[in-house]
N, C-alpha and C. Protein backbone atom coordinates (compact mmCIF):
# COMPACT_ATOMS: atom_id res chain seq x y z
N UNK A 1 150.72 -38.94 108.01
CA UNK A 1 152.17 -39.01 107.99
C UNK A 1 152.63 -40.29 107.32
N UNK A 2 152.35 -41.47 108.13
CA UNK A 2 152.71 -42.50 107.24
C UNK A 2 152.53 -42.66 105.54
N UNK A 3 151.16 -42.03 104.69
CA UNK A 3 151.17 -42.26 103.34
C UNK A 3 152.38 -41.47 102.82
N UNK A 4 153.02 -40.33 103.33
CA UNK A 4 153.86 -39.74 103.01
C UNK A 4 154.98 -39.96 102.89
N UNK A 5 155.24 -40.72 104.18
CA UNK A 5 157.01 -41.21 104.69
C UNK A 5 156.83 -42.28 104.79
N UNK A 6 156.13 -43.20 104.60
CA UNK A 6 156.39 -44.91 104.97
C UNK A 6 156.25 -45.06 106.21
N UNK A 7 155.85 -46.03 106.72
CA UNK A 7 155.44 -47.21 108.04
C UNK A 7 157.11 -47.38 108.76
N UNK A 8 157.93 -47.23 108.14
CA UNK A 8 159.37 -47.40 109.13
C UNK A 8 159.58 -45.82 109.03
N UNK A 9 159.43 -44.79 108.12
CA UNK A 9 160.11 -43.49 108.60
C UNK A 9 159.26 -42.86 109.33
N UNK A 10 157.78 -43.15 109.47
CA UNK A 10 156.99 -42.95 110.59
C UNK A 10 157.46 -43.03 111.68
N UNK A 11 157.57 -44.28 111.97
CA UNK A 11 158.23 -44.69 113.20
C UNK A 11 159.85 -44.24 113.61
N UNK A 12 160.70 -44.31 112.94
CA UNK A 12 161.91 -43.93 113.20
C UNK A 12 161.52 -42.00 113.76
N UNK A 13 160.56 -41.15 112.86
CA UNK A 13 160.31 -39.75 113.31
C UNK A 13 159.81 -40.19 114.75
N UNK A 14 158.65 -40.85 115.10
CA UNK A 14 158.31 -40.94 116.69
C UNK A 14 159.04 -40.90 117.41
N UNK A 15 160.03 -42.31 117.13
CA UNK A 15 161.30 -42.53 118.06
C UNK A 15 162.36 -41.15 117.92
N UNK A 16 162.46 -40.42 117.60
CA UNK A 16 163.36 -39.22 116.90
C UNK A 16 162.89 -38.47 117.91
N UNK A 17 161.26 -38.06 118.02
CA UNK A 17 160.80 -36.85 119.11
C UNK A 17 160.49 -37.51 120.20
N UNK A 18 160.66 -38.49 120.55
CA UNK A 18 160.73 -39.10 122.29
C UNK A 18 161.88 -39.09 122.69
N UNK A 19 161.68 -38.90 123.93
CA UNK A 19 163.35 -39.32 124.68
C UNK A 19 163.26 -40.03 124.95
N UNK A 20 165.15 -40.59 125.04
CA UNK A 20 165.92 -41.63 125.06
C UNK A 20 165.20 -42.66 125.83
N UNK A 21 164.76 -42.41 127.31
CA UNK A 21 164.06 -43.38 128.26
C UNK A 21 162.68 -43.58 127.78
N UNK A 22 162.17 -42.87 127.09
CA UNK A 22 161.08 -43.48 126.94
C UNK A 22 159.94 -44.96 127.15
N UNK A 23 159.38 -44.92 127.45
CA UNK A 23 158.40 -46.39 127.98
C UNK A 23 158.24 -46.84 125.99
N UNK A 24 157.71 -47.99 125.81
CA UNK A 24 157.08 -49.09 124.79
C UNK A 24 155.61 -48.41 124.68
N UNK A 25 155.25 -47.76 125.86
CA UNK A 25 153.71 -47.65 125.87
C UNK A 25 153.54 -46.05 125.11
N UNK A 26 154.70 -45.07 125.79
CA UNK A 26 154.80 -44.07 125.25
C UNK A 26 154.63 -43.83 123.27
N UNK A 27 155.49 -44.71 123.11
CA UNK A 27 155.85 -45.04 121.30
C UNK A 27 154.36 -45.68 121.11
N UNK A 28 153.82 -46.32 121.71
CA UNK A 28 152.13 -46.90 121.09
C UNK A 28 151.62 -45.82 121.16
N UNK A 29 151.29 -44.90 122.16
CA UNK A 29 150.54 -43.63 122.00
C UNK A 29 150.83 -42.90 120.98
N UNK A 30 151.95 -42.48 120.67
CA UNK A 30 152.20 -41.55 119.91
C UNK A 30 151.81 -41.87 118.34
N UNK A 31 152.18 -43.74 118.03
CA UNK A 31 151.90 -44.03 117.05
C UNK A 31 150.28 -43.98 116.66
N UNK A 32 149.53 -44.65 118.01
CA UNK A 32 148.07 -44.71 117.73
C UNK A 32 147.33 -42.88 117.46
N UNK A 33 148.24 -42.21 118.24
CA UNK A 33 147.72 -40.76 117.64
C UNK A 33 147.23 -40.42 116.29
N UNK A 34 149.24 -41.16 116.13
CA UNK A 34 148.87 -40.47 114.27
C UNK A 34 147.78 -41.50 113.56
N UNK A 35 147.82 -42.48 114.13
CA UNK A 35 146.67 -43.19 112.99
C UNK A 35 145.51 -43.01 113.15
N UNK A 36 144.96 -42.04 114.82
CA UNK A 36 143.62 -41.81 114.66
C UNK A 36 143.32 -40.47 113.84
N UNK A 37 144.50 -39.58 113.81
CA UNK A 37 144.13 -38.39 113.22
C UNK A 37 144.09 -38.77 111.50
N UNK A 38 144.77 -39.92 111.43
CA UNK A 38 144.60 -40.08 109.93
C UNK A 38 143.17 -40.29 109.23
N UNK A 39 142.38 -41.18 110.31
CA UNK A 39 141.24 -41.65 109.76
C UNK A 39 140.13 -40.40 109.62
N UNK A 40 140.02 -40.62 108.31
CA UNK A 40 138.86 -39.50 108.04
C UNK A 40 137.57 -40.08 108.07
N UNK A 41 136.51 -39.17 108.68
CA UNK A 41 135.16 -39.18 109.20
C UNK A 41 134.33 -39.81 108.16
N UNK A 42 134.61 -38.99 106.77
CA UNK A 42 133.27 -39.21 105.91
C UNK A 42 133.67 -40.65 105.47
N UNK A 43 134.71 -41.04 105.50
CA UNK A 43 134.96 -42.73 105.05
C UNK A 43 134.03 -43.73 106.34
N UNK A 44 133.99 -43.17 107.21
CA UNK A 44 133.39 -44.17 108.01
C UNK A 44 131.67 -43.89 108.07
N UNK A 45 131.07 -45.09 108.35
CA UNK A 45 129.19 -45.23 108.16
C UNK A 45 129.12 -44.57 109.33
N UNK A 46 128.02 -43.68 109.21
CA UNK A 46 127.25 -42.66 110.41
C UNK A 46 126.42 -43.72 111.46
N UNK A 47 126.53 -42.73 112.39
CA UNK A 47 126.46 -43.75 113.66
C UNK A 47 124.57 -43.83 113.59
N UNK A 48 124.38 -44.59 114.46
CA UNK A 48 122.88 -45.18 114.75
C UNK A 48 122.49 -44.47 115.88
N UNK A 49 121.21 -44.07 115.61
CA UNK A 49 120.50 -43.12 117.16
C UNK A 49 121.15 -43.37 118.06
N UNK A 50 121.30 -45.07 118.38
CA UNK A 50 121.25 -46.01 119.64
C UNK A 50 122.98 -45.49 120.07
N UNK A 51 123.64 -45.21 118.24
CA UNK A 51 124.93 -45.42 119.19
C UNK A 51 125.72 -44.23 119.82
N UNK A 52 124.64 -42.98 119.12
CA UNK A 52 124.71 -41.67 119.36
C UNK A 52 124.69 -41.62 121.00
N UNK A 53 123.37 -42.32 121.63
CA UNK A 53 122.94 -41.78 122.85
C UNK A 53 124.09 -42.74 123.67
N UNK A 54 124.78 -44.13 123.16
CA UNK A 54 125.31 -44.56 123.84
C UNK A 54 126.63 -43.90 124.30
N UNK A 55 127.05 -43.34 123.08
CA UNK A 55 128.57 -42.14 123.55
C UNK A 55 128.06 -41.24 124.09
N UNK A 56 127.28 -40.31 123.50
CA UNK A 56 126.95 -39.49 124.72
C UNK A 56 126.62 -39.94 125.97
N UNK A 57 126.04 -41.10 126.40
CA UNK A 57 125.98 -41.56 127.93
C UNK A 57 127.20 -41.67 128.19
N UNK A 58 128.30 -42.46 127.43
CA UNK A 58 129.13 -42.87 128.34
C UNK A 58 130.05 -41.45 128.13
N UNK A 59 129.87 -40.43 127.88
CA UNK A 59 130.98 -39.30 127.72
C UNK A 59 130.64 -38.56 128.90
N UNK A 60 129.20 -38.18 129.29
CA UNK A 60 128.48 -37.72 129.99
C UNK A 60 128.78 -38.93 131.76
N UNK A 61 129.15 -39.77 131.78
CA UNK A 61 129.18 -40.80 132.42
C UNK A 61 131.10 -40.21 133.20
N UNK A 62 131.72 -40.36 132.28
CA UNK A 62 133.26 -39.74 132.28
C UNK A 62 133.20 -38.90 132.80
N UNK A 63 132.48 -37.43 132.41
CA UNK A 63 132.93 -36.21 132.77
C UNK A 63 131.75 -36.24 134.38
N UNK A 64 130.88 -37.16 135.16
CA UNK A 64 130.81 -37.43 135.75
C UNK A 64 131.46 -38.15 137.14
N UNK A 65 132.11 -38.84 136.51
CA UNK A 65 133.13 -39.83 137.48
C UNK A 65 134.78 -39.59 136.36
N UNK A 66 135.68 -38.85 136.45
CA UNK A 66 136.56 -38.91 135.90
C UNK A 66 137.63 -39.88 136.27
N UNK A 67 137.33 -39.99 137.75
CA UNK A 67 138.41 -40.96 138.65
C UNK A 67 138.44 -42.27 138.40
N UNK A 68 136.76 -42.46 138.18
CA UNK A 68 136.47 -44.34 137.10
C UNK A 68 137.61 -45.03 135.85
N UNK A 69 138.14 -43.46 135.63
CA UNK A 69 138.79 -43.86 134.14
C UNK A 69 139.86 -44.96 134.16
N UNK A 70 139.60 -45.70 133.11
CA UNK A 70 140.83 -46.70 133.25
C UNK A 70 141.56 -46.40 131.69
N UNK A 71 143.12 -46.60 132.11
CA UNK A 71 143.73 -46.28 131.37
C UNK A 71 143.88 -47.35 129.60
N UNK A 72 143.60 -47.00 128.42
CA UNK A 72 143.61 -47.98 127.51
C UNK A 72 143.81 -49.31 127.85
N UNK A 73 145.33 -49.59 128.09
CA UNK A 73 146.06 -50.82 128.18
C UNK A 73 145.27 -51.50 129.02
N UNK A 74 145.37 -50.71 130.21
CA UNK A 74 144.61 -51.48 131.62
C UNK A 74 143.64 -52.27 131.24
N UNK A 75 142.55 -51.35 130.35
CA UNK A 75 141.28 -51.95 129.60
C UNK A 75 141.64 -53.36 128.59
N UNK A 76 142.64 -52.84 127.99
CA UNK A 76 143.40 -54.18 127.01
C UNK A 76 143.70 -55.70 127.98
N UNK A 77 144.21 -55.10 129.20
CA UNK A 77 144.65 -56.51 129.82
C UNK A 77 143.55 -57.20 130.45
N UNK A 78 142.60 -56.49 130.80
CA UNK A 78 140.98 -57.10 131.55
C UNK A 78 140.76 -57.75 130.56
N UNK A 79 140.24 -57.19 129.26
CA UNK A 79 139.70 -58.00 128.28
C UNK A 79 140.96 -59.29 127.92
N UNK A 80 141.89 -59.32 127.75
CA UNK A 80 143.06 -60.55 127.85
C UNK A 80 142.48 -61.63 128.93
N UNK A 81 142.32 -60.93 129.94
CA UNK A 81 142.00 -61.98 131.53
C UNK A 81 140.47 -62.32 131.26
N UNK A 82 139.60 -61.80 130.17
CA UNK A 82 138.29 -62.23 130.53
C UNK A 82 137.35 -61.80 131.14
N UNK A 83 137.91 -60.39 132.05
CA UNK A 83 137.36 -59.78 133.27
C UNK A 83 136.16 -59.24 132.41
């Protein structure tokens, strides 16, 4: 979306399909959406055995304990604190 419409009409469309109350955190999601669906696969280097088995552990780990999950940000502010 953004190569199409620009980095502000991107954003002005997000803000357009959220409502009015919307959270700050809501508009990061929506934005980080579109930029993960943007990134295409074959541009990025193929993963390493090691890092294969490591997502699959930790995916396999998730759908194990789903309740463990911590939410992005949450994860963002631990790493801020050092935790």
């Amino acid at each position: 979306m953004e190569s199409a419409m620009g980095v502000k009409d991107t954003v002005r469309a997000v803000l357009d399909r959220l409502p009015d109350d919307c959270k700050l955190g809501e508009v990061i999601d929506q934005l980080c959406m579109i930029e993960a669906a943007e990134l295409d696969e074959k541009d990025l280097p193929p993963l390493t055995q090691a890092q294969r088995d490591a997502l699959d552990e930790s995916i396999a780990h998730h759908e194990r304990h789903p309740e463990r999950t911590l939410p992005w940000r949450e994860v963002l502010r631990k790493i801020e604190r050092g935790e």
